[in-house]
C-alpha atoms as a PDB file:
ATOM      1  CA  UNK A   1      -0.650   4.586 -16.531  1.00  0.00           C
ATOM      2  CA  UNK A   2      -0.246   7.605 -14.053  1.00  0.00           C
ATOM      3  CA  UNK A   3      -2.322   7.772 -11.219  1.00  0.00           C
ATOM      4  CA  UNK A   4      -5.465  10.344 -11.395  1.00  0.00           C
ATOM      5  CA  UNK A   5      -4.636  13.827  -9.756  1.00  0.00           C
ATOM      6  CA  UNK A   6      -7.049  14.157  -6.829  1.00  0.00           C
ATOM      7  CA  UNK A   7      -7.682  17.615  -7.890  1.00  0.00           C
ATOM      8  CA  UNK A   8      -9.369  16.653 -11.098  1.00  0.00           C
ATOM      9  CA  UNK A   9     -11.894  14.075  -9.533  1.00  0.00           C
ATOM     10  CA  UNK A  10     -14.199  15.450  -6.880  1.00  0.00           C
ATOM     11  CA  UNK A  11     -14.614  11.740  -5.791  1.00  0.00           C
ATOM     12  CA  UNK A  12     -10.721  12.017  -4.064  1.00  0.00           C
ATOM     13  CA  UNK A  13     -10.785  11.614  -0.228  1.00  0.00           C
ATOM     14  CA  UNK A  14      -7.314  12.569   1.554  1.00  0.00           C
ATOM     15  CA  UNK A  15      -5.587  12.752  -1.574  1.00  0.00           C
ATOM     16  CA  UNK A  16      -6.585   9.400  -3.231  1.00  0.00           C
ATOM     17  CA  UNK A  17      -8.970   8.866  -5.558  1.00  0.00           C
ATOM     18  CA  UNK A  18     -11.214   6.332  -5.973  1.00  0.00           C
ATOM     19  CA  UNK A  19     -10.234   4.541  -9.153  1.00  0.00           C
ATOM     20  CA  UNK A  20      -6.919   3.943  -8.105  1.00  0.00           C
ATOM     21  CA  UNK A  21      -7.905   2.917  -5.070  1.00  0.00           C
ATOM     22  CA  UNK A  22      -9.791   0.584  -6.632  1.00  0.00           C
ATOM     23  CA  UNK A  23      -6.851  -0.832  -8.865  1.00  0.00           C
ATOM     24  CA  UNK A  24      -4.390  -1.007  -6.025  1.00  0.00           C
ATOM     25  CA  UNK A  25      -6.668  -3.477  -4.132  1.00  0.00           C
ATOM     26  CA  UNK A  26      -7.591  -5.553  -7.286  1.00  0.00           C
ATOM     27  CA  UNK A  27      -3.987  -6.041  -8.093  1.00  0.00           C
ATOM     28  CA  UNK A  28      -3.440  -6.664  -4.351  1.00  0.00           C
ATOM     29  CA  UNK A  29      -6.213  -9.239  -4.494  1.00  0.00           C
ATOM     30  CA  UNK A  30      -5.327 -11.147  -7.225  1.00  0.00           C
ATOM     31  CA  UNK A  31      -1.582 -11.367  -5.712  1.00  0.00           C
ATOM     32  CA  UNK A  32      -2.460 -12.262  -2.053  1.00  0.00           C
ATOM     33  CA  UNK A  33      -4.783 -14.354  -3.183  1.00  0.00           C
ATOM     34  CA  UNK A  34      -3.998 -16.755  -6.120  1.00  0.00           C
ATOM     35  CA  UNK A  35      -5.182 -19.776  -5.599  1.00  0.00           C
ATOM     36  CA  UNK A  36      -8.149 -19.424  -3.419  1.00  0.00           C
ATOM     37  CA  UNK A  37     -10.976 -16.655  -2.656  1.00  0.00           C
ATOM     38  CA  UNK A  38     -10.536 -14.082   0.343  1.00  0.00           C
ATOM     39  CA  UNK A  39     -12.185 -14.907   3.735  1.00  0.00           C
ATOM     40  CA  UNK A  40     -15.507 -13.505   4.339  1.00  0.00           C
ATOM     41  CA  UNK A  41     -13.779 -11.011   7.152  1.00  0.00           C
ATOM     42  CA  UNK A  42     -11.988  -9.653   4.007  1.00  0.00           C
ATOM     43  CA  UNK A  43     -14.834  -9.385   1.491  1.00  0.00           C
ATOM     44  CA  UNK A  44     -16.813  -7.567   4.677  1.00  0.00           C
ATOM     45  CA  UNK A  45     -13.911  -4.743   4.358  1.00  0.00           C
ATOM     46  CA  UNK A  46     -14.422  -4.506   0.995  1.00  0.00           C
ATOM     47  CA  UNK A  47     -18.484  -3.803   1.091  1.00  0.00           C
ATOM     48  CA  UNK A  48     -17.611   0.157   1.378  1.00  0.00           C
ATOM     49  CA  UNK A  49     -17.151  -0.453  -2.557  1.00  0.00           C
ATOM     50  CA  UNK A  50     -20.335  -1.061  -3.284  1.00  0.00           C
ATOM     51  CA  UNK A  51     -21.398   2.324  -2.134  1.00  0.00           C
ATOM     52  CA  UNK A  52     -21.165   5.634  -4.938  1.00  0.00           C
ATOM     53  CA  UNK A  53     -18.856   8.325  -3.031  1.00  0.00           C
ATOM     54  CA  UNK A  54     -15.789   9.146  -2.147  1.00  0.00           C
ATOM     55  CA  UNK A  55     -12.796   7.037  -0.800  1.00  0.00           C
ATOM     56  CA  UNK A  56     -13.764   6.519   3.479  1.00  0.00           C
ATOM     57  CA  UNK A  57     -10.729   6.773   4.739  1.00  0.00           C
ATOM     58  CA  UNK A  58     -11.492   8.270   7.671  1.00  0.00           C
ATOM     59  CA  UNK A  59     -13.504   5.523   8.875  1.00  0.00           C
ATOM     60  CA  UNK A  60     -14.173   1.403   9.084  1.00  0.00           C
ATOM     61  CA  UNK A  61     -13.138  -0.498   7.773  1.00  0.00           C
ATOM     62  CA  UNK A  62      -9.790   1.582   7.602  1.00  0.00           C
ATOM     63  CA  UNK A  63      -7.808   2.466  10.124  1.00  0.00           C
ATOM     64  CA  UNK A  64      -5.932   5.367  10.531  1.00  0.00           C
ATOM     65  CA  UNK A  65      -2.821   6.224  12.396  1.00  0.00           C
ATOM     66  CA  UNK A  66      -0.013   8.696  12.837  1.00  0.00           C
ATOM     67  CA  UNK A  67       3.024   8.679  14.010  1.00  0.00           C
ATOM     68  CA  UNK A  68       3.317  12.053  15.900  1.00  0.00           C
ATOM     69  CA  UNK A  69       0.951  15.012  16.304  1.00  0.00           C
ATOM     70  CA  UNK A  70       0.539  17.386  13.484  1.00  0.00           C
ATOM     71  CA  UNK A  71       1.176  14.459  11.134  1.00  0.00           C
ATOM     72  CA  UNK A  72      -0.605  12.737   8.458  1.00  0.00           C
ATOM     73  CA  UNK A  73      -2.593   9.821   8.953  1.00  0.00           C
ATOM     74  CA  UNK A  74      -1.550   6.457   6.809  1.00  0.00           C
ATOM     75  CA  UNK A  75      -4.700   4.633   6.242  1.00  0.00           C
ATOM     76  CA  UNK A  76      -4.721   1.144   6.838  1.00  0.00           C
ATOM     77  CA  UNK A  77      -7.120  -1.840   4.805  1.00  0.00           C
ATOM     78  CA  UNK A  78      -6.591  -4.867   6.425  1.00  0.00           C
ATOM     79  CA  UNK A  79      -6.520  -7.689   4.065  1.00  0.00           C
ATOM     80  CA  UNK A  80      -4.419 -10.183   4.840  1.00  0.00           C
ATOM     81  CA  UNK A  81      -3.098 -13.074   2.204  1.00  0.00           C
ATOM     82  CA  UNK A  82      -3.807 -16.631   1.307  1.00  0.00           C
ATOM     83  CA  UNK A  83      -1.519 -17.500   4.565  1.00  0.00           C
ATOM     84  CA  UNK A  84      -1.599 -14.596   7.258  1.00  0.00           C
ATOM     85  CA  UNK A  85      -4.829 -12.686   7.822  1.00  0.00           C
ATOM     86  CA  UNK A  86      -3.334  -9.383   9.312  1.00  0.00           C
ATOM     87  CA  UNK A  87      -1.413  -7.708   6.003  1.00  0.00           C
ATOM     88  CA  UNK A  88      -2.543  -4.435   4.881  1.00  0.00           C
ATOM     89  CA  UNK A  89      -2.730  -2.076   2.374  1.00  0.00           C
ATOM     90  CA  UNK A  90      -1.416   1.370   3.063  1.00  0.00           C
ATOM     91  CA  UNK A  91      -2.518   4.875   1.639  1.00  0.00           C
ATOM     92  CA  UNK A  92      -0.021   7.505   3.126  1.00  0.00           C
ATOM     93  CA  UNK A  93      -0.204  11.297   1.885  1.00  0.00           C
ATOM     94  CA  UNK A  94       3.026  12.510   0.014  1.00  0.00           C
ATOM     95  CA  UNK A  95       4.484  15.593  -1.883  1.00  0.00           C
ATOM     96  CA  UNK A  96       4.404  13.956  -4.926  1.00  0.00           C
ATOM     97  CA  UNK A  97       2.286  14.222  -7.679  1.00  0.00           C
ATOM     98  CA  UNK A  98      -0.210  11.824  -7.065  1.00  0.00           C
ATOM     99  CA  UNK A  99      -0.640  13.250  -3.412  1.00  0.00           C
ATOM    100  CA  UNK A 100      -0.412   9.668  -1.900  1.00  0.00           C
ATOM    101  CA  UNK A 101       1.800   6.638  -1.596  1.00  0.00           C
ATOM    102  CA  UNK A 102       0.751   3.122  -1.672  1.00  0.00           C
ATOM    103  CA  UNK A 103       2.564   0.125   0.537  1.00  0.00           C
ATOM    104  CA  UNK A 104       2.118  -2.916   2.039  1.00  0.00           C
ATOM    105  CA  UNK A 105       2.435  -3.534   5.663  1.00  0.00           C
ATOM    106  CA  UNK A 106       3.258  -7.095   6.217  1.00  0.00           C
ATOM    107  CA  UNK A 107       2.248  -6.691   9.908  1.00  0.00           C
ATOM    108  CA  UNK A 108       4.652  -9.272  11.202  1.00  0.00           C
ATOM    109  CA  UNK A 109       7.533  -7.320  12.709  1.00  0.00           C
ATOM    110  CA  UNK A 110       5.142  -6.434  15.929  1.00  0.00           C
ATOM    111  CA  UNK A 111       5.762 -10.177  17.948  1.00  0.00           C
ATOM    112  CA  UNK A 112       8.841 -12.246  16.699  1.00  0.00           C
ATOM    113  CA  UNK A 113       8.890 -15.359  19.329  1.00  0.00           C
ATOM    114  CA  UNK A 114      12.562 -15.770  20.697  1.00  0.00           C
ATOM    115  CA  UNK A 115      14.890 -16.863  18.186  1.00  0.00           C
ATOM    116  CA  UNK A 116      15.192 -20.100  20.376  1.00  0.00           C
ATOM    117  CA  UNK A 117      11.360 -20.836  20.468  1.00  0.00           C
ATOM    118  CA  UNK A 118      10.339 -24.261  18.652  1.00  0.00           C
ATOM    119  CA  UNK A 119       8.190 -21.592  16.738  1.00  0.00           C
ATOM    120  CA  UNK A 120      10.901 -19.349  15.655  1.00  0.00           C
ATOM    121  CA  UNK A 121      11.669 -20.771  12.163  1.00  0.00           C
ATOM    122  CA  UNK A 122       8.098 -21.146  11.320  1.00  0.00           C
ATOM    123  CA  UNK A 123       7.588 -17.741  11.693  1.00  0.00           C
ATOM    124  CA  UNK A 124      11.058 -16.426   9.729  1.00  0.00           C
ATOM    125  CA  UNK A 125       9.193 -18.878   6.963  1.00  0.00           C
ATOM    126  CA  UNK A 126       6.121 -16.753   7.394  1.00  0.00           C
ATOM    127  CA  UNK A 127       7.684 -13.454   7.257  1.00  0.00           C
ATOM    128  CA  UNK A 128       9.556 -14.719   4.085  1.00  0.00           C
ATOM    129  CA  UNK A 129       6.323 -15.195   2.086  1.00  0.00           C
ATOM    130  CA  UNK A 130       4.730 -12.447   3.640  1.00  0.00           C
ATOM    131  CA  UNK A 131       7.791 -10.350   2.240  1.00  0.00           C
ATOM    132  CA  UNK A 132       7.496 -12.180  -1.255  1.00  0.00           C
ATOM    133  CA  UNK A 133       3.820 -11.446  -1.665  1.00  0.00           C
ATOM    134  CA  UNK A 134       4.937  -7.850  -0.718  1.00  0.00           C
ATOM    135  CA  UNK A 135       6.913  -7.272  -3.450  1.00  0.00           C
ATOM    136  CA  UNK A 136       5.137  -8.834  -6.163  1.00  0.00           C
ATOM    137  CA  UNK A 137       2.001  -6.347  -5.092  1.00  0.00           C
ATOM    138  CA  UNK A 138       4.299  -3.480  -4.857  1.00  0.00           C
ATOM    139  CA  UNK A 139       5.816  -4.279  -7.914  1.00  0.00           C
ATOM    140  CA  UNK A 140       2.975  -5.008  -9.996  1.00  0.00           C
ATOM    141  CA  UNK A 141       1.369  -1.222  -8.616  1.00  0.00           C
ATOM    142  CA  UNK A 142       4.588   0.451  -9.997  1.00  0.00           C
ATOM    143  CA  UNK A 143       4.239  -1.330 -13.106  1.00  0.00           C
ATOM    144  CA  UNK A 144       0.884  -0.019 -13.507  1.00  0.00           C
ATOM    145  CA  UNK A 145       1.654   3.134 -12.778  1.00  0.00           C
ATOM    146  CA  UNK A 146       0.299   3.337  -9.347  1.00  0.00           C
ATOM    147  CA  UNK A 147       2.629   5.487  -6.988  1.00  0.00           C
ATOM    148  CA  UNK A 148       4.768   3.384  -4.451  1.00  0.00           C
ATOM    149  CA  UNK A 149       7.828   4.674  -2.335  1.00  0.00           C
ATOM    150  CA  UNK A 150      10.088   2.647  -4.873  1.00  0.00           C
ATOM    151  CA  UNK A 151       8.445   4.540  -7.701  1.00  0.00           C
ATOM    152  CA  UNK A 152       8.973   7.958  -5.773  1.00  0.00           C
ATOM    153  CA  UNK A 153      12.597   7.070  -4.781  1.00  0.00           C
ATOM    154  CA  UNK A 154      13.492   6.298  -8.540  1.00  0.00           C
ATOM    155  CA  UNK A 155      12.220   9.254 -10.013  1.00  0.00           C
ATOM    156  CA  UNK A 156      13.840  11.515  -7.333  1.00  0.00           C
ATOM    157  CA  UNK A 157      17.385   9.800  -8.003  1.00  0.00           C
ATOM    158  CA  UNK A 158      16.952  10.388 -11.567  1.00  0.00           C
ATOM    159  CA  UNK A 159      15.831  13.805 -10.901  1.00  0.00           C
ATOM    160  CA  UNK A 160      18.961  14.578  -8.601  1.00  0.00           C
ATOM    161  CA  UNK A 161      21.414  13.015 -11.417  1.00  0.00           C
ATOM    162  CA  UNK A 162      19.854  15.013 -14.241  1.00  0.00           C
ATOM    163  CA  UNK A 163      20.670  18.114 -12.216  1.00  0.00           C
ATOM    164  CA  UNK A 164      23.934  17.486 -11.403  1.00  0.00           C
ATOM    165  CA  UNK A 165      25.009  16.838 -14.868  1.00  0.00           C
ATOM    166  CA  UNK A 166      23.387  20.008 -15.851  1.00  0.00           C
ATOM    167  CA  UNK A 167      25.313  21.709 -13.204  1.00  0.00           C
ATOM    168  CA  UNK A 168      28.424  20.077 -14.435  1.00  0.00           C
ATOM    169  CA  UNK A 169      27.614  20.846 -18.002  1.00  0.00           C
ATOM    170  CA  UNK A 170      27.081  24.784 -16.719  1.00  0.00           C
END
């Protein structure tokens, strides 16, 4: 399924619109949280759903952030998984068709503890399933046809291959 052009629904906010927002975090729900339903802190940063409107992503509960001036904001939802409350979902604007890119920021590369700490192997176990439950939400948002940076990278490969064979052909 492709992703809705936010030109064609007024209810788009910063290239995004709603709908797929709205699959994005289900399918990031269901994966981060199999087994068990999402802290209240979580459901609380969902309430903005319940609201008609377009996407807020200018505002709380997400957060925005650049990395240099004159850039575009990626917009942040914090909501964690089953084991580590600070993963987020990630809207960033792109040139590609859908106008946005989605990701998941495991939010665990800020703090390592030494490599010698008692806690260090803990936490490489953390990042580990952090990283797993990464990839099975980005996955399962390419799959249904949501746009990720995989997605984008794949189709610009096959892009750049289909034009060099016709340049080779020529």
């Amino acid at each position: 399924m492709e992703p809705t052009k936010p030109e064609d629904d007024p209810r788009s906010t910063e290239g995004i619109v709603r709908g797929d927002l709205e699959r994005a975090i289900a399918i990031y729900m269901e994966l981060a949280y199999p087994d068990s339903p999402p802290p209240e802190a979580v459901l609380r940063r969902l309430a903005w759903r319940e609201a008609p409107g377009p996407v807020p992503l200018g505002g709380p509960p997400f957060e925005p952030s650049a990395s240099g001036p004159g850039q575009s904001a990626t917009y942040s939802l914090r909501l964690g998984n089953a084991s580590y409350p600070h993963m987020k979902l990630q809207v960033q604007p792109w040139p590609s068709p859908a106008g946005f890119l989605l990701s998941v920021n495991t939010h665990d590369q800020v703090a390592a503890p030494d490599p010698s700490s008692p806690d260090a192997e803990a936490f490489r176990a953390l990042q580990a399933a952090n990283q797993q439950v990464k990839t099975a939400i980005e996955s399962a948002w390419e799959r249904d046809g949501l746009p990720t940076f995989l997605a984008y990278l794949k189709d610009y490969i096959e892009q750049e291959e289909h034009r060099s064979r016709s340049a080779d052909a020529g």
